[in-house]
N, C-alpha and C. Protein backbone atom coordinates (compact mmCIF):
# COMPACT_ATOMS: atom_id res chain seq x y z
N UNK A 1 0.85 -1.16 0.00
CA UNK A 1 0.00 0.00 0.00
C UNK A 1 0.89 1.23 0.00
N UNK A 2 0.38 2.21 -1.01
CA UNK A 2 1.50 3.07 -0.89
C UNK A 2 0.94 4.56 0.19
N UNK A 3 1.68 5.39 0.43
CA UNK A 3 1.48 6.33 1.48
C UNK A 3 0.21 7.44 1.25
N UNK A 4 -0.17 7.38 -0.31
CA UNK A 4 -1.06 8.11 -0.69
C UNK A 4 -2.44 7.68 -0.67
N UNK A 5 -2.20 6.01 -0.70
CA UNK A 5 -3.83 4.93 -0.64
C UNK A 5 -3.81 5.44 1.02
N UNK A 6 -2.94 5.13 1.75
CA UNK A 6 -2.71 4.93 2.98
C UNK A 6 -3.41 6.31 3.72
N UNK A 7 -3.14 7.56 3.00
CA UNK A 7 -3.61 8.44 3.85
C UNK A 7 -5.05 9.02 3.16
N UNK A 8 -5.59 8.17 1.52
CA UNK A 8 -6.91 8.29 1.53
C UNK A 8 -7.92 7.56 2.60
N UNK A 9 -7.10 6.34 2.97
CA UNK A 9 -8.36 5.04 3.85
C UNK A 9 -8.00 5.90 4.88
N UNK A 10 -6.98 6.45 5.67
CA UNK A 10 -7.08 7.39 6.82
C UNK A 10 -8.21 8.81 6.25
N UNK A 11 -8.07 9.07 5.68
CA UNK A 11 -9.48 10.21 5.88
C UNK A 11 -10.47 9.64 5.54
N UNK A 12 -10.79 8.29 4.53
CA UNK A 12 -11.81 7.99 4.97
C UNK A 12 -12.72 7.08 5.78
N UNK A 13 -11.71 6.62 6.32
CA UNK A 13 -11.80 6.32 7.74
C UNK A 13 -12.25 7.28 8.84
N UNK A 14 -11.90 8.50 8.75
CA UNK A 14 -12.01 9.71 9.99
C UNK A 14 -13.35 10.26 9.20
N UNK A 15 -13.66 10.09 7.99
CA UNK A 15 -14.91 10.61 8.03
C UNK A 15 -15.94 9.79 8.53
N UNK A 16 -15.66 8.61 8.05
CA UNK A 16 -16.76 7.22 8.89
C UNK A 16 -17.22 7.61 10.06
N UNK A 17 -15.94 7.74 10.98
CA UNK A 17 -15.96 7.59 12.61
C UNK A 17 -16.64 8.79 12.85
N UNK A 18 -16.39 10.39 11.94
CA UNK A 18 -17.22 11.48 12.15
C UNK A 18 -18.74 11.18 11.57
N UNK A 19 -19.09 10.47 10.68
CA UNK A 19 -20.06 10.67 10.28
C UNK A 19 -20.97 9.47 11.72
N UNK A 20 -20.58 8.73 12.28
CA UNK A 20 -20.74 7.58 13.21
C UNK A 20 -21.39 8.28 14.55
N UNK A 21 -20.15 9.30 14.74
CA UNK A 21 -19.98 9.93 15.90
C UNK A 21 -21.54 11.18 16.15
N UNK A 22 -21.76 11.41 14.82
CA UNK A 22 -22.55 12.56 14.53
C UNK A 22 -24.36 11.97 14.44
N UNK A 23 -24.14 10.59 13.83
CA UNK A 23 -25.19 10.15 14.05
C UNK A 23 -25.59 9.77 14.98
N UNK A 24 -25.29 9.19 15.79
CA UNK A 24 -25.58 8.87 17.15
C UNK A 24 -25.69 10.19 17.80
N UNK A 25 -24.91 11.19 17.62
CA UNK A 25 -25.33 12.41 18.56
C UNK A 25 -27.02 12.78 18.60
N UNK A 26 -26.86 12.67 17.09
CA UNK A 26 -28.49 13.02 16.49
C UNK A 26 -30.04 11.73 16.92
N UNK A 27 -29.27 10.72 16.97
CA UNK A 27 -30.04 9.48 17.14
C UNK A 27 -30.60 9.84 19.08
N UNK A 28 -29.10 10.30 19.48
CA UNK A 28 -29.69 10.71 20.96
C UNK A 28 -30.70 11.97 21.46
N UNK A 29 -30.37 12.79 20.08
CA UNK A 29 -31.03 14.21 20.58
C UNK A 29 -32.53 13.46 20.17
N UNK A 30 -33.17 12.94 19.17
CA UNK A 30 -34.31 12.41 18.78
C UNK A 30 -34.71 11.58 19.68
N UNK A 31 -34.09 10.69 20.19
CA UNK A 31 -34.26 9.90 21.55
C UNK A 31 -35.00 10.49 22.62
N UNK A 32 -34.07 11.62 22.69
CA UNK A 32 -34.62 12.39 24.02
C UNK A 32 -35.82 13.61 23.71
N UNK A 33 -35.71 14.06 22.30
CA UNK A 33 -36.72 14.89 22.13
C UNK A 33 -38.48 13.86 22.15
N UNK A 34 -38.33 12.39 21.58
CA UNK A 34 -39.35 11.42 21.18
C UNK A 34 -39.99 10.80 22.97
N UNK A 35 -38.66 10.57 24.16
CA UNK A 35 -38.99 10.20 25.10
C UNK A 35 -40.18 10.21 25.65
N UNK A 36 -40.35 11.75 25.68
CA UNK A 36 -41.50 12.70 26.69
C UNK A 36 -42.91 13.31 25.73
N UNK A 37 -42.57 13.19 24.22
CA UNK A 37 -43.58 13.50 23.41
C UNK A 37 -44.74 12.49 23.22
N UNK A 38 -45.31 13.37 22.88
CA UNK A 38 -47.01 12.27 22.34
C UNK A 38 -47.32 12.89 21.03
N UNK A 39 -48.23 12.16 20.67
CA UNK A 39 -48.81 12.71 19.17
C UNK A 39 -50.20 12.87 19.63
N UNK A 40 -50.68 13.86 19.39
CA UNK A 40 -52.20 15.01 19.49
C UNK A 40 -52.96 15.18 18.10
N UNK A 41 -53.72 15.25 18.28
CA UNK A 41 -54.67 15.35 16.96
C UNK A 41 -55.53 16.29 17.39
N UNK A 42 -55.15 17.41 16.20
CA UNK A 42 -55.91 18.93 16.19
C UNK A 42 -57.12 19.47 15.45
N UNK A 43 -58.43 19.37 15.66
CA UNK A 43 -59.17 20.15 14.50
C UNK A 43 -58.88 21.33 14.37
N UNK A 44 -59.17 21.72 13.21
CA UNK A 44 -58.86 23.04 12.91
C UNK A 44 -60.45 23.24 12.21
N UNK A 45 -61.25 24.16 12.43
CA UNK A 45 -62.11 24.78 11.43
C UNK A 45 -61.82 25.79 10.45
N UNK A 46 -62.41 24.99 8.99
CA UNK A 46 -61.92 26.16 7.81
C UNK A 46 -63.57 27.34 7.60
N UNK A 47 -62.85 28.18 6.72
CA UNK A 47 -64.17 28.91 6.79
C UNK A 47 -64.52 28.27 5.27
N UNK A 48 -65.96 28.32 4.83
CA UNK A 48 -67.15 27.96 4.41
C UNK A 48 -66.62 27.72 2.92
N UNK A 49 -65.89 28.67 2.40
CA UNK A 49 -65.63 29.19 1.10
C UNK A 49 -64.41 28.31 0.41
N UNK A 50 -63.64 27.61 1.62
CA UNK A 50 -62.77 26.44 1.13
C UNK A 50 -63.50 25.40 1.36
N UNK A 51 -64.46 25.27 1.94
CA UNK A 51 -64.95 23.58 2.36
C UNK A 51 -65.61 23.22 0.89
N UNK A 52 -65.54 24.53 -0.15
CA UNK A 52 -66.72 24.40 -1.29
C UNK A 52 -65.76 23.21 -2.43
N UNK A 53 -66.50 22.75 -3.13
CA UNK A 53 -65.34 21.75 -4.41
C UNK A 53 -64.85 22.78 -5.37
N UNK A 54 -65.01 24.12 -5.57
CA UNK A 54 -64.42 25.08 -6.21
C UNK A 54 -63.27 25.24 -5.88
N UNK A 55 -62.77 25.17 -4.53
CA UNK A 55 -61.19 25.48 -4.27
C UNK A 55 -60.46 24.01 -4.32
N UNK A 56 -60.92 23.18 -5.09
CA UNK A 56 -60.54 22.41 -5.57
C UNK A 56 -59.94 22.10 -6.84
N UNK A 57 -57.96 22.76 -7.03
CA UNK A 57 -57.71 22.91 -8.08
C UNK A 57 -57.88 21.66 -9.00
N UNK A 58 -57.97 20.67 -9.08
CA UNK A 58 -58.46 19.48 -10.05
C UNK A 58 -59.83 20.20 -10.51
N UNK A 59 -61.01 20.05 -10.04
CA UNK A 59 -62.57 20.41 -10.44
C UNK A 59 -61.69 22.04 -11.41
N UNK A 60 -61.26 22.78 -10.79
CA UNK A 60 -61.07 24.18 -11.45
C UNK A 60 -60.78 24.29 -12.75
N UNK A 61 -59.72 23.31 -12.85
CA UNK A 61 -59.17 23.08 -14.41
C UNK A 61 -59.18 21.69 -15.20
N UNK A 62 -60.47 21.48 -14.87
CA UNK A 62 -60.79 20.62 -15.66
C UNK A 62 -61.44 21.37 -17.08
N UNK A 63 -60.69 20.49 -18.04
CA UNK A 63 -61.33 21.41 -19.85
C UNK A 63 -60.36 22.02 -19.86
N UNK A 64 -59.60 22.62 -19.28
CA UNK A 64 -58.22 23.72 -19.01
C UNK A 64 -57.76 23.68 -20.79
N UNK A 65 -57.33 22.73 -20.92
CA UNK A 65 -56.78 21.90 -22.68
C UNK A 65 -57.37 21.38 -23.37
N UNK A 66 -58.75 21.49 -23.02
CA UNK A 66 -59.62 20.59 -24.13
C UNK A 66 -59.66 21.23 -25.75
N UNK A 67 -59.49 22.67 -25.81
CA UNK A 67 -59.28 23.59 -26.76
C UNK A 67 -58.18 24.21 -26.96
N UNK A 68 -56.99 23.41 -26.70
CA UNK A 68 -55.22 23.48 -26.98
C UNK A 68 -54.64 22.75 -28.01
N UNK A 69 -54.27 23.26 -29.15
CA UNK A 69 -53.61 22.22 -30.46
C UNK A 69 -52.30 21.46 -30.26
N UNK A 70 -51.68 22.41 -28.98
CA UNK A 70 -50.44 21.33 -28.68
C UNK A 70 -50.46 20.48 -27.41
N UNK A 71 -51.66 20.40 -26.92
CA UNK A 71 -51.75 19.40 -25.67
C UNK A 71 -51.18 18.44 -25.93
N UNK A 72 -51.57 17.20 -26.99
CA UNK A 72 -51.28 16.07 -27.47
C UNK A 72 -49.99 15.72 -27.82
N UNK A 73 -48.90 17.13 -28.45
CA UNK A 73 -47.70 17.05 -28.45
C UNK A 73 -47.53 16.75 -27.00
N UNK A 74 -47.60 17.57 -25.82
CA UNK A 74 -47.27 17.91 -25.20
C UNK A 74 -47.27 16.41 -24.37
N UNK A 75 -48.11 16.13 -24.27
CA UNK A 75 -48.46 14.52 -23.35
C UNK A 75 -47.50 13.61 -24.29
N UNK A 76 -47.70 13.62 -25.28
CA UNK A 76 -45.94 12.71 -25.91
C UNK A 76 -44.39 13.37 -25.59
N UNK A 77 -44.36 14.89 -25.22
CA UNK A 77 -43.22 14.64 -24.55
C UNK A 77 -42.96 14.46 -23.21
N UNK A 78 -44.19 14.77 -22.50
CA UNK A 78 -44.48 13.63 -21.28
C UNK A 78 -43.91 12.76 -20.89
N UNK A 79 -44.66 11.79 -22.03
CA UNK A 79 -44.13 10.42 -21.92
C UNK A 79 -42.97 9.80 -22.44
N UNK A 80 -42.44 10.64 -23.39
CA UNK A 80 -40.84 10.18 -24.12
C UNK A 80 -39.63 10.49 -22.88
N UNK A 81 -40.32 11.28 -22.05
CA UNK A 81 -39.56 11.68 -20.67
C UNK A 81 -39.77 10.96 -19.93
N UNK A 82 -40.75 10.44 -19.24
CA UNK A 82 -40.94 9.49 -18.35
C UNK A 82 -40.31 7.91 -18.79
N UNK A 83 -40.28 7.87 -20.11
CA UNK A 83 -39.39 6.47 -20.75
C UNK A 83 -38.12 7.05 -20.28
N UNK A 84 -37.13 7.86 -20.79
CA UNK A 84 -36.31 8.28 -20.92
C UNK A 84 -35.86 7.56 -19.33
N UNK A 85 -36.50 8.51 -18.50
CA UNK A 85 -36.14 8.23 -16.95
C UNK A 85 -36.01 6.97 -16.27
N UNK A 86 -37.73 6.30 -16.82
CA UNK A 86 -37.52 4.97 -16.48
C UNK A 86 -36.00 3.95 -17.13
N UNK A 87 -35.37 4.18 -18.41
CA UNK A 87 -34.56 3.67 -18.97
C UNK A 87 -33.18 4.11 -17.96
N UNK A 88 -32.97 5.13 -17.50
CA UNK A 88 -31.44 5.35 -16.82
C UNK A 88 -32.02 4.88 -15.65
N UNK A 89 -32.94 4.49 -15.33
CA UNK A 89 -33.19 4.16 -13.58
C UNK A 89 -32.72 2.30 -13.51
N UNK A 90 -33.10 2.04 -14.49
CA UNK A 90 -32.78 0.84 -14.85
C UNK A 90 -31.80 0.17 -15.06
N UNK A 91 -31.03 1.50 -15.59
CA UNK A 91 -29.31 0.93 -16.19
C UNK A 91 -28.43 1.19 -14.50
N UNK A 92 -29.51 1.91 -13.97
CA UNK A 92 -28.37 2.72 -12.21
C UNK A 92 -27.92 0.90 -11.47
């Protein structure tokens, strides 16, 4: 092993032990913040005018593109993207 491998596995070695050292710090602070906590369940009342299906952006824009000439492009480059993605997720 030469002195240069030697003093990469030493730093990354010292980052291990820091990254080790740091998690557990954190694993304890969550420990102790989770100890004494509970989980509560809050109503909240909305006013009248959101409870309506109008502030419901889906219902709002529905038809939004029904009278758009490049929607149809648009949903094929959609999907030539979503292939695209699925294909490098595949090769990872």
């Amino acid at each position: 092993m030469t002195s240069s491998s030697l003093r990469i596995n030493l730093h990354l070695c010292q980052a291990i032990i820091i990254s080790f050292i740091n998690l557990s710090k954190l694993k304890g602070i969550l420990d102790a913040q989770f100890k004494n906590g509970k989980i509560v369940t809050i109503n909240i009342d909305l006013p009248n005018e959101e409870l309506s299906e109008s502030s419901d952006p889906w219902i709002d824009n529905i038809g939004l593109f029904q009278d758009d000439p490049t929607f149809d492009e648009f949903l094929s480059e959609v999907n030539d993207y979503r292939n695209e993605v699925d294909k490098s997720e595949a090769h990872s």
